[in-house]
Protein backbone atom coordinates (compact mmCIF):
# COMPACT_ATOMS: atom_id res chain seq x y z
CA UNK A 1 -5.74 -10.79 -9.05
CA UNK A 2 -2.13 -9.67 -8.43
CA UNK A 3 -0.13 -11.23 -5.95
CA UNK A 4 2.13 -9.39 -4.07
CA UNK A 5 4.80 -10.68 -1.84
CA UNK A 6 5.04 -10.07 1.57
CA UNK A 7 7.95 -7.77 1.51
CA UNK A 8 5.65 -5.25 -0.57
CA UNK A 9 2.73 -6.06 1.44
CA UNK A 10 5.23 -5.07 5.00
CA UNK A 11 6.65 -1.77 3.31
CA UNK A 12 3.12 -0.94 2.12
CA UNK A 13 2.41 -1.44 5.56
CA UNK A 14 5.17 0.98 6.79
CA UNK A 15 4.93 3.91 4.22
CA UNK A 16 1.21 3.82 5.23
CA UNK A 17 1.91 4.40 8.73
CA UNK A 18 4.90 6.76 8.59
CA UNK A 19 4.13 8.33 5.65
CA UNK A 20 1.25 11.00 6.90
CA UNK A 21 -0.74 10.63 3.69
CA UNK A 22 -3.94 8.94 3.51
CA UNK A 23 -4.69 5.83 2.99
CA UNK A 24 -5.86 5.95 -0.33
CA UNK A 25 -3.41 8.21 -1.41
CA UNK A 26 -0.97 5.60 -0.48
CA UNK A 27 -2.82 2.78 -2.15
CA UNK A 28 -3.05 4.18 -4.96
CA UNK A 29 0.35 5.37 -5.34
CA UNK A 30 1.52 1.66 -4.85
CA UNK A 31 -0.93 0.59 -7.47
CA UNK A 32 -3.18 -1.14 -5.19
CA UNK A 33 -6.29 1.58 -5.29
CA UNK A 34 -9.77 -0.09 -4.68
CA UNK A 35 -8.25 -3.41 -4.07
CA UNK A 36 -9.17 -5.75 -0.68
C-alpha cells in the first residue's frame, strides 16, 4: 500500500473538486486509480 501524506491527500481533494473532470479521471491522473 502507498502512503500518501496529507498534503497530497488535501490537493487531491481540491483538484477533484475544482478541476471539472471526473473522478476517475482525476484518480488516475494522480496515480491513485482503483485504490480505496
Amino acid at each position: 500500500m502507498i502512503k500518501r501524506s496529507e498534503e497530497f491527500k488535501q490537493e487531491a481533494v481540491r483538484i477533484a473538486l475544482t478541476s471539472g473532470l471526473p473522478r476517475d479521471r482525476v484518480a488516475s491522473d494522480l496515480g491513485s486509480a482503483n485504490r480505496r
